[in-house]
C-alpha atoms as a PDB file:
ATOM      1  CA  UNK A   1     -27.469 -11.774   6.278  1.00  0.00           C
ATOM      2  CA  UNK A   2     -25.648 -10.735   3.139  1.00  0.00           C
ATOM      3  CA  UNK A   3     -27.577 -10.456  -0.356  1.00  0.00           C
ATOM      4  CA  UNK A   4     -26.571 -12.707  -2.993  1.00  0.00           C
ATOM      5  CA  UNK A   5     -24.827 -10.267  -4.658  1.00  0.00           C
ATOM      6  CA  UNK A   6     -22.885  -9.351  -1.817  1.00  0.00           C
ATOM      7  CA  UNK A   7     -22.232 -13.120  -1.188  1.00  0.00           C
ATOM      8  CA  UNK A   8     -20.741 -13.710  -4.522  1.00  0.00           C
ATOM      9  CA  UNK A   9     -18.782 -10.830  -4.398  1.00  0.00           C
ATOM     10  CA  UNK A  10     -16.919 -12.180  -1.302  1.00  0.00           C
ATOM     11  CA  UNK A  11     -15.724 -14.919  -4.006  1.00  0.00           C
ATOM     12  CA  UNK A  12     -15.092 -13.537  -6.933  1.00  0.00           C
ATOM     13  CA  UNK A  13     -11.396 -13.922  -7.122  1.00  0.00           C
ATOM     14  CA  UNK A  14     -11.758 -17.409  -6.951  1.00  0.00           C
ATOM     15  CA  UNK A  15     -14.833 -18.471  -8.128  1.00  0.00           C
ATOM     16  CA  UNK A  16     -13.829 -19.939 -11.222  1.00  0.00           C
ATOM     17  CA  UNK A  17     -11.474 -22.224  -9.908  1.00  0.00           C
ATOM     18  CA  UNK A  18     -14.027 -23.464  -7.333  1.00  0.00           C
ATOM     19  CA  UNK A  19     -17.045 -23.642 -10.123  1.00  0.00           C
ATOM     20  CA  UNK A  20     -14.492 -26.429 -11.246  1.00  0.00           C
ATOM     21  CA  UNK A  21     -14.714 -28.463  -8.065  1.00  0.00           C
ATOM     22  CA  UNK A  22     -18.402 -27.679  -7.462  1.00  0.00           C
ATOM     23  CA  UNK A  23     -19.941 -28.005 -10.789  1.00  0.00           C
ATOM     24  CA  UNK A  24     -19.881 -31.964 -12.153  1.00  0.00           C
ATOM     25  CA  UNK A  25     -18.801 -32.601 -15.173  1.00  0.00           C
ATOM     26  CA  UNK A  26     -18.335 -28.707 -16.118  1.00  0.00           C
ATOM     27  CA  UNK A  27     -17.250 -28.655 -19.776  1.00  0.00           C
ATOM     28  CA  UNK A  28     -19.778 -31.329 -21.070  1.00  0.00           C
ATOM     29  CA  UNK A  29     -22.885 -28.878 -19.057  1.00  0.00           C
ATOM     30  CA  UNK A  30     -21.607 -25.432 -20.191  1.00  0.00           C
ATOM     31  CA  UNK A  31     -20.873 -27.549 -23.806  1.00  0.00           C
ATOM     32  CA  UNK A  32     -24.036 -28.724 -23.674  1.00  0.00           C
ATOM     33  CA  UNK A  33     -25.409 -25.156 -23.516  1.00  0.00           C
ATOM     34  CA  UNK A  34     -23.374 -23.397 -25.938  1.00  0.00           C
ATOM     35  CA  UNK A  35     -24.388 -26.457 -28.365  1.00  0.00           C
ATOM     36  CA  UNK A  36     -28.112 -25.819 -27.491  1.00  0.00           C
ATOM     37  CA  UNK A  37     -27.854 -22.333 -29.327  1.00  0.00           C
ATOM     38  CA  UNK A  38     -28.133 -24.518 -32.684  1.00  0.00           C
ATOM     39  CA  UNK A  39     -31.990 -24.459 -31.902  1.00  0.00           C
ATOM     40  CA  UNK A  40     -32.371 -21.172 -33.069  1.00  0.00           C
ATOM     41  CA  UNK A  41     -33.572 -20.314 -36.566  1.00  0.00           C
ATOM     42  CA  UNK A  42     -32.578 -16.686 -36.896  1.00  0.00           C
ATOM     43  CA  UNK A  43     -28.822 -15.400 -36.992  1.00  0.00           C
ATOM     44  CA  UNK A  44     -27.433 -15.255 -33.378  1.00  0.00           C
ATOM     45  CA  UNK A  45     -26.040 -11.451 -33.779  1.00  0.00           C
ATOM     46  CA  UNK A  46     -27.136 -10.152 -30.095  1.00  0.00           C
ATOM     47  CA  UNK A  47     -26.939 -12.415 -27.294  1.00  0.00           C
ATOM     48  CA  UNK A  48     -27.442 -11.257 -23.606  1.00  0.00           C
ATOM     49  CA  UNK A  49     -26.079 -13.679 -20.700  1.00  0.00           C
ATOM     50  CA  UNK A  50     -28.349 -12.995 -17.594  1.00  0.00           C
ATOM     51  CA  UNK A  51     -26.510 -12.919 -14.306  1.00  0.00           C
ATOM     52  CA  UNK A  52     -23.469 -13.803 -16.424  1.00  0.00           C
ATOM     53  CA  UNK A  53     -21.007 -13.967 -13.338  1.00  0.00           C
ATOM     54  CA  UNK A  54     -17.682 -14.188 -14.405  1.00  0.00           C
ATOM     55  CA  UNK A  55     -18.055 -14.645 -17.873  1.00  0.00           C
ATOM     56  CA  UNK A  56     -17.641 -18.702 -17.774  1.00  0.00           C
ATOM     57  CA  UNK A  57     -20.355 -19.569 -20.393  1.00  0.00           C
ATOM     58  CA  UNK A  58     -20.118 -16.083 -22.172  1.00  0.00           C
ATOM     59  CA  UNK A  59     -16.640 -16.964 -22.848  1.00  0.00           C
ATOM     60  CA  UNK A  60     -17.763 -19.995 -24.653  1.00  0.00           C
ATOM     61  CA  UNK A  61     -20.790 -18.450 -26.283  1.00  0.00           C
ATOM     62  CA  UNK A  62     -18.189 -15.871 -27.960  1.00  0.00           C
ATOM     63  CA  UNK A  63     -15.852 -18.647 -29.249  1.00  0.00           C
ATOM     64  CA  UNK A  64     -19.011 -20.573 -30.754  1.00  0.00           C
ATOM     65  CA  UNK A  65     -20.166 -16.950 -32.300  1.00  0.00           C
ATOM     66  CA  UNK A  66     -16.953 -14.482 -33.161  1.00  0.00           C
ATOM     67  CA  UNK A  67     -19.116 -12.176 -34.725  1.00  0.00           C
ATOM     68  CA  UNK A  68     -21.877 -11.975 -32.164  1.00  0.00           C
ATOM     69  CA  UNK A  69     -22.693  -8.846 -29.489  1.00  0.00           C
ATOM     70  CA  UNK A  70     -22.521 -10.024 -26.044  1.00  0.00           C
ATOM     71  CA  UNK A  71     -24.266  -8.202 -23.390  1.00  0.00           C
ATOM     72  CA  UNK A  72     -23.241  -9.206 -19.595  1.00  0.00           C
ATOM     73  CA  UNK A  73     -25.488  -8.626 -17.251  1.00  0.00           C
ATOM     74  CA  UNK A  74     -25.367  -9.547 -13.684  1.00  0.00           C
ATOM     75  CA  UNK A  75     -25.985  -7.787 -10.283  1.00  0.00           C
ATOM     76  CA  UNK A  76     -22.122  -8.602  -8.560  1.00  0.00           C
ATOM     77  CA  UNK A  77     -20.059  -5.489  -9.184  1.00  0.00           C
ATOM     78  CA  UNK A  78     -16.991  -7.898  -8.459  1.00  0.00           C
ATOM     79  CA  UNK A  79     -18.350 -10.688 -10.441  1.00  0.00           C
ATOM     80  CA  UNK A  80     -18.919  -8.548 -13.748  1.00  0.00           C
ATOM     81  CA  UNK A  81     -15.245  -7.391 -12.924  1.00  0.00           C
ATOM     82  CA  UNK A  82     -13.686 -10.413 -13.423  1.00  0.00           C
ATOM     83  CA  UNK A  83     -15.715 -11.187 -16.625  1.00  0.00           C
ATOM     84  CA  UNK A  84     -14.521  -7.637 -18.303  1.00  0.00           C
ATOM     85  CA  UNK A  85     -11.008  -8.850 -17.384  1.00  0.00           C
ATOM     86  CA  UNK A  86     -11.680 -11.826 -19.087  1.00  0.00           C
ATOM     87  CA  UNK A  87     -13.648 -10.650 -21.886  1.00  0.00           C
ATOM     88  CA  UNK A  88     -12.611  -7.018 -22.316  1.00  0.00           C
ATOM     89  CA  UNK A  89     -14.119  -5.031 -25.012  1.00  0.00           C
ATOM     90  CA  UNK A  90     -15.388  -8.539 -26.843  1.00  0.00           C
ATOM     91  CA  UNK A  91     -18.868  -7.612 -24.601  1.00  0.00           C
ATOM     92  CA  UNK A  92     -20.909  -4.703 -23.170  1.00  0.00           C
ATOM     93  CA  UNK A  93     -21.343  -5.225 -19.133  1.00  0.00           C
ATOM     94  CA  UNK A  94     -24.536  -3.930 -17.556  1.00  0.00           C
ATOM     95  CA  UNK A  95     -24.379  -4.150 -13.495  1.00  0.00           C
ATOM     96  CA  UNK A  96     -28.065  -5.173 -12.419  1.00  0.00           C
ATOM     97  CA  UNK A  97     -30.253  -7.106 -10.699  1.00  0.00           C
ATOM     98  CA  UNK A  98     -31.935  -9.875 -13.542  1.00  0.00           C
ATOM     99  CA  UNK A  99     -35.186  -9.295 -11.369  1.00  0.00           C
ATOM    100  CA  UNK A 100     -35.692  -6.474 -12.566  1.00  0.00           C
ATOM    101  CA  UNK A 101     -36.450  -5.134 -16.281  1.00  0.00           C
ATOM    102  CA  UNK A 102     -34.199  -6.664 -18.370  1.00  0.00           C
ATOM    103  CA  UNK A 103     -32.413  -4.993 -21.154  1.00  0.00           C
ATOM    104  CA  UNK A 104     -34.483  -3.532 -24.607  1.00  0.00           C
ATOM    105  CA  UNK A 105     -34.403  -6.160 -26.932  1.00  0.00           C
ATOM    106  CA  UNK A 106     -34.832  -7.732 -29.618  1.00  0.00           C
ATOM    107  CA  UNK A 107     -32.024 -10.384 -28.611  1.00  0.00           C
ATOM    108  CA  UNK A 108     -31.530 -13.576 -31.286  1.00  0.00           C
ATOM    109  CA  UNK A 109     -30.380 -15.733 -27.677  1.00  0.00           C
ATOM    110  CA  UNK A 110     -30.867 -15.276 -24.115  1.00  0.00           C
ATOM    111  CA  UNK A 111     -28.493 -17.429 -22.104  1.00  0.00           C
ATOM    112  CA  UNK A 112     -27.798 -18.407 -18.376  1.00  0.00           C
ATOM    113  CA  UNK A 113     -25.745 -20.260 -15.945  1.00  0.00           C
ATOM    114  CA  UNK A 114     -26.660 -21.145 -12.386  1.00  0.00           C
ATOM    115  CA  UNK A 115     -28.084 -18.064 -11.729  1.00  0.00           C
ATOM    116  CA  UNK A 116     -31.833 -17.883 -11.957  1.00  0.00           C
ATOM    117  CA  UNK A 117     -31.965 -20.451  -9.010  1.00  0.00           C
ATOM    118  CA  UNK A 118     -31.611 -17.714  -6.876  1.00  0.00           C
ATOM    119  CA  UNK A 119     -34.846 -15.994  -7.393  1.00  0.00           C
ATOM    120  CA  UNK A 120     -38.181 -17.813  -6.001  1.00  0.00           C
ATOM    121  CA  UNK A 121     -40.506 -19.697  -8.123  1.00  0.00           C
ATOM    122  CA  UNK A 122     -42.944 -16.306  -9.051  1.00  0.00           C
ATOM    123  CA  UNK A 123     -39.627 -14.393  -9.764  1.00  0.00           C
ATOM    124  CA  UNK A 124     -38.710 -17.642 -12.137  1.00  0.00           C
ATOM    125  CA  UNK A 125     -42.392 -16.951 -14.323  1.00  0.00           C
ATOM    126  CA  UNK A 126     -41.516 -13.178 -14.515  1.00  0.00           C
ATOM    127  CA  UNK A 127     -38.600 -13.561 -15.789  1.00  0.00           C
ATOM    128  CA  UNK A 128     -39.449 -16.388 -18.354  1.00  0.00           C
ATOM    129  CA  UNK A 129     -42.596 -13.787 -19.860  1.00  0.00           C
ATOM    130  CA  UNK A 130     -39.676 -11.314 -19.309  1.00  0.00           C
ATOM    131  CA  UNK A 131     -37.378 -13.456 -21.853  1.00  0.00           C
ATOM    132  CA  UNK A 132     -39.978 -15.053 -23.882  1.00  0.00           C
ATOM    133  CA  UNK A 133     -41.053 -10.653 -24.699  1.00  0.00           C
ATOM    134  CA  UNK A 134     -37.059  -9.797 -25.521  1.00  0.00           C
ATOM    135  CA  UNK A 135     -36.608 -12.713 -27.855  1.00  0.00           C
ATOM    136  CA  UNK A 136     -36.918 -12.097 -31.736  1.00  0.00           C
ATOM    137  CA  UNK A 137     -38.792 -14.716 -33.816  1.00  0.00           C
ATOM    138  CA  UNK A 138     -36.784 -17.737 -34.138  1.00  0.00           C
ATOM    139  CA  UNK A 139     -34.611 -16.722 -30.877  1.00  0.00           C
ATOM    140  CA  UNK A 140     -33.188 -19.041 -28.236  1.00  0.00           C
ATOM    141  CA  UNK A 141     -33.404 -19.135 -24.729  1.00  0.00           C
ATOM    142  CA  UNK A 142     -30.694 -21.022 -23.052  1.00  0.00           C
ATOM    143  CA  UNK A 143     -30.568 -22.507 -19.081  1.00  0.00           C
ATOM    144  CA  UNK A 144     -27.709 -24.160 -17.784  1.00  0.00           C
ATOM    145  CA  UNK A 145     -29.412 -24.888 -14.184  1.00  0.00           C
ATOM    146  CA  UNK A 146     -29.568 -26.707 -11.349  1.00  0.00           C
ATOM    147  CA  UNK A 147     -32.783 -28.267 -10.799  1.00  0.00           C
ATOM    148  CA  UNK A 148     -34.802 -29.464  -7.531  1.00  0.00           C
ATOM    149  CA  UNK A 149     -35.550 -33.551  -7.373  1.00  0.00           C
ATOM    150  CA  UNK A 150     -39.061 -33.849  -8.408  1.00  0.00           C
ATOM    151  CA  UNK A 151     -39.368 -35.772  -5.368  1.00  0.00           C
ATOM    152  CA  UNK A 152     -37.887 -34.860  -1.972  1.00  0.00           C
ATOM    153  CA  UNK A 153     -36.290 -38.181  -1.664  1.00  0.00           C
ATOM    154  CA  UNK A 154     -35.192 -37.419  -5.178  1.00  0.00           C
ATOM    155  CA  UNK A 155     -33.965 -34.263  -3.987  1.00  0.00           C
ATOM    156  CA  UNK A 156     -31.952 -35.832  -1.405  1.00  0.00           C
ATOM    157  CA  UNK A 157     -30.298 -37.727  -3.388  1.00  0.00           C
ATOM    158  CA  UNK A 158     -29.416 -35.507  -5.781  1.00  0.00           C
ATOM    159  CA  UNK A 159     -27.886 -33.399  -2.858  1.00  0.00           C
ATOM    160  CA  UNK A 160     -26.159 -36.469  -1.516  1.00  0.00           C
ATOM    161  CA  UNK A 161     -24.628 -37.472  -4.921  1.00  0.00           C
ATOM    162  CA  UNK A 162     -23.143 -33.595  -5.741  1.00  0.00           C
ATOM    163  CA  UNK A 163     -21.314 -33.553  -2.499  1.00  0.00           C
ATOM    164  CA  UNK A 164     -19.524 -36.822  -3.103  1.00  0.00           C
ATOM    165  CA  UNK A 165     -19.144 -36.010  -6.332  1.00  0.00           C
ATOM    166  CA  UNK A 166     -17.657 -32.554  -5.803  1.00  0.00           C
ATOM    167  CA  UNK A 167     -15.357 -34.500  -2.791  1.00  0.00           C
ATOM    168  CA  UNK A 168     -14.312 -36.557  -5.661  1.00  0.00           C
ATOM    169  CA  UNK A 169     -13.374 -33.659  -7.380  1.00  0.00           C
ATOM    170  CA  UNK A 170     -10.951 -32.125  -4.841  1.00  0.00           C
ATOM    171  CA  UNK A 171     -13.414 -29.856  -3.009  1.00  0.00           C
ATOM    172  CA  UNK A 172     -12.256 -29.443   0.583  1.00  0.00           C
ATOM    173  CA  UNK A 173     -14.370 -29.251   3.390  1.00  0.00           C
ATOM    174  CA  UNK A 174     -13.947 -26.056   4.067  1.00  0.00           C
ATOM    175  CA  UNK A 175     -14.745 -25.233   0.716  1.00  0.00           C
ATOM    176  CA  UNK A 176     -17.808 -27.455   0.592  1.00  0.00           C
ATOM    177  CA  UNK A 177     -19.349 -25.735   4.158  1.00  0.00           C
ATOM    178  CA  UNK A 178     -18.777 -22.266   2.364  1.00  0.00           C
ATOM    179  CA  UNK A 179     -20.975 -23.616  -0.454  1.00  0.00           C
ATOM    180  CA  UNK A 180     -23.510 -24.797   1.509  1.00  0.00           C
ATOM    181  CA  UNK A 181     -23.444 -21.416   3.159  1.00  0.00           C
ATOM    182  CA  UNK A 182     -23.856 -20.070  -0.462  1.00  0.00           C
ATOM    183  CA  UNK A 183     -26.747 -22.359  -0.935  1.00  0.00           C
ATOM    184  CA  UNK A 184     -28.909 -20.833   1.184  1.00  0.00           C
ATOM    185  CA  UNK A 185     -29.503 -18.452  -1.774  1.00  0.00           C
ATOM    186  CA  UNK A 186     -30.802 -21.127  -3.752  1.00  0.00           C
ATOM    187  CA  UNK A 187     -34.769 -21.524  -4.684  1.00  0.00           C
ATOM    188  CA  UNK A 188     -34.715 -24.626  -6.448  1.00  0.00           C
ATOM    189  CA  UNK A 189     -37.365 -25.805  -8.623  1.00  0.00           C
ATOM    190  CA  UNK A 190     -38.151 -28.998 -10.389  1.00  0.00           C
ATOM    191  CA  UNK A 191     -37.634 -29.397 -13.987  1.00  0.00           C
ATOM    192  CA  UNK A 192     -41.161 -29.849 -14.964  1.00  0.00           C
ATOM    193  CA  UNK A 193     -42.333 -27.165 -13.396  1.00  0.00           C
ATOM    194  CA  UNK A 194     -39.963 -24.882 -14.831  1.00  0.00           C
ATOM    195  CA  UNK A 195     -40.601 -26.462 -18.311  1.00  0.00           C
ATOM    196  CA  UNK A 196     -44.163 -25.941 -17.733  1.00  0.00           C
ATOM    197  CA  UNK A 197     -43.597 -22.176 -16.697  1.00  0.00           C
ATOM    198  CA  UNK A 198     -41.890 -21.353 -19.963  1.00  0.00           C
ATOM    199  CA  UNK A 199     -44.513 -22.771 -22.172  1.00  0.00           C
ATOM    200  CA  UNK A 200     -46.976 -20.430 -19.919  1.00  0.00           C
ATOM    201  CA  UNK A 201     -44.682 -17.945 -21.121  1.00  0.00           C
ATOM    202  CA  UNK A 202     -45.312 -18.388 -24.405  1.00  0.00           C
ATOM    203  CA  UNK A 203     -42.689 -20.744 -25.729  1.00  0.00           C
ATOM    204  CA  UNK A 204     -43.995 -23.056 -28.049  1.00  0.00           C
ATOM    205  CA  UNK A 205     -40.763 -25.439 -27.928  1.00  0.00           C
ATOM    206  CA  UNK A 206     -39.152 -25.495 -24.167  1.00  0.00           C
ATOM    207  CA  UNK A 207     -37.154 -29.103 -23.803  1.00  0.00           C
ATOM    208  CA  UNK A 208     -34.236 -30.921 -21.556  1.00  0.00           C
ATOM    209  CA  UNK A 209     -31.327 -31.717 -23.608  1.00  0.00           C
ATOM    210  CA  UNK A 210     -28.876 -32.439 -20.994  1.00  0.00           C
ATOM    211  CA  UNK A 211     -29.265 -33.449 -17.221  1.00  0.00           C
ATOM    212  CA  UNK A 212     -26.871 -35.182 -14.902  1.00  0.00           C
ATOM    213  CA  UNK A 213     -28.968 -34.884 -11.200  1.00  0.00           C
ATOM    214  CA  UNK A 214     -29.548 -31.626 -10.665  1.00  0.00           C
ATOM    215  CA  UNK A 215     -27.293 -30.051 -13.656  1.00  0.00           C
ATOM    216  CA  UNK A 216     -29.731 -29.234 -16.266  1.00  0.00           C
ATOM    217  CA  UNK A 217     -29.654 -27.293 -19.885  1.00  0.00           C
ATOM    218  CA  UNK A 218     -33.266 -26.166 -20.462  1.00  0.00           C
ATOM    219  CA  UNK A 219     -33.656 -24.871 -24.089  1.00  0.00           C
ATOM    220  CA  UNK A 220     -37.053 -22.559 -25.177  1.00  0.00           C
ATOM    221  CA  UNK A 221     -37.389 -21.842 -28.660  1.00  0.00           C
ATOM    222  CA  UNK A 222     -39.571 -18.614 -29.651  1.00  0.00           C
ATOM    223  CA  UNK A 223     -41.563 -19.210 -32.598  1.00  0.00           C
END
């Protein structure tokens, strides 16, 4: 079986395009996070994007902050690629996997879309110390995830409502099977646990401000 990286790479060409059909309600969730940078109290001069992808939300982050340094980081040669195309010398790009040591801080934000699902629950609480370490006082973590039913009939339902969703979108079944195929990369976890892991990380503030099922922006404020 292919790694995740490898698996995304397959897709890079057209990822953004199908992010559209497979993500509901896209622009009010990435909005959401970009808008969720407000939280911090401190400038927002450095901001690294972990497993940044194609450079959909770090796009956005750099229109809400022109003067900010974006770093890039994700572990899909093909992936970071596309986002230098698309955000050329507007960013540093750093090819690696976000399991291991992240990049020297002190960052003002951290930020992240539908990535960190990928790495199991004990990879989840390293990280979070990880972040929670890099941040300066008054710094920002930002999570635009997707988020396990607290329940597994919950969780089913969740799962049931994104495919008919994403059918309502325009996503063709054989775009939808190649997905689910994708999926089995995924380590969900619930909300509350993963609020609960970043206030074990040392975030005094960690909060929900947007959810639609299993689309999520998780915000942790470092104090």
């Amino acid at each position: 079986m292919a790694t995740a990286p490898e698996a995304f790479d397959a897709h890079a060409a057209d990822y953004d395009a199908l992010r559209r059909r497979l993500v509901p309600s896209l622009d009010a969730f990435y909005d959401a996070a970009v808008k969720a940078l407000s939280l911090a109290t401190r400038p927002l001069r450095r901001v690294l994007d972990v497993g940044a992808g194609t450079g959909l939300l770090a796009e956005r982050v750099a229109g809400a902050l022109p003067a900010a340094e974006l770093t890039l980081l994700d572990g899909s040669p093909a992936m970071l690629a596309t986002a230098r195309a698309r955000l050329g010398a507007r960013a540093a790009y750093v090819q690696q996997d976000f399991a291991d040591e992240l990049p020297a801080g002190p960052w003002d934000a951290i930020v992240s879309a539908l990535a960190i699902h990928h790495v199991d629950d004990a990879g989840k609480r390293r990280l979070f110390a990880q972040i929670h370490e890099r941040l300066a006082p008054g710094g920002v973590f930002v999570n635009a995830e997707q988020v396990a039913g607290p329940t597994p009939e919950l969780d089913e339902h969740y799962r049931a409502w994104h495919k008919a969703h994403c059918a309502q979108l325009g996503t063709t079944q054989v775009e939808w099977a190649a997905a689910e195929q994708r999926m089995g990369y995924d380590r969900l976890a619930t909300l509350e646990a993963q609020l609960g892991w970043l206030r074990d990380a040392g975030f005094a503030q960690a909060d929900c401000l947007y959810k639609q099922y299993a689309f999520a922006v998780i915000v942790a404020a470092a104090a």
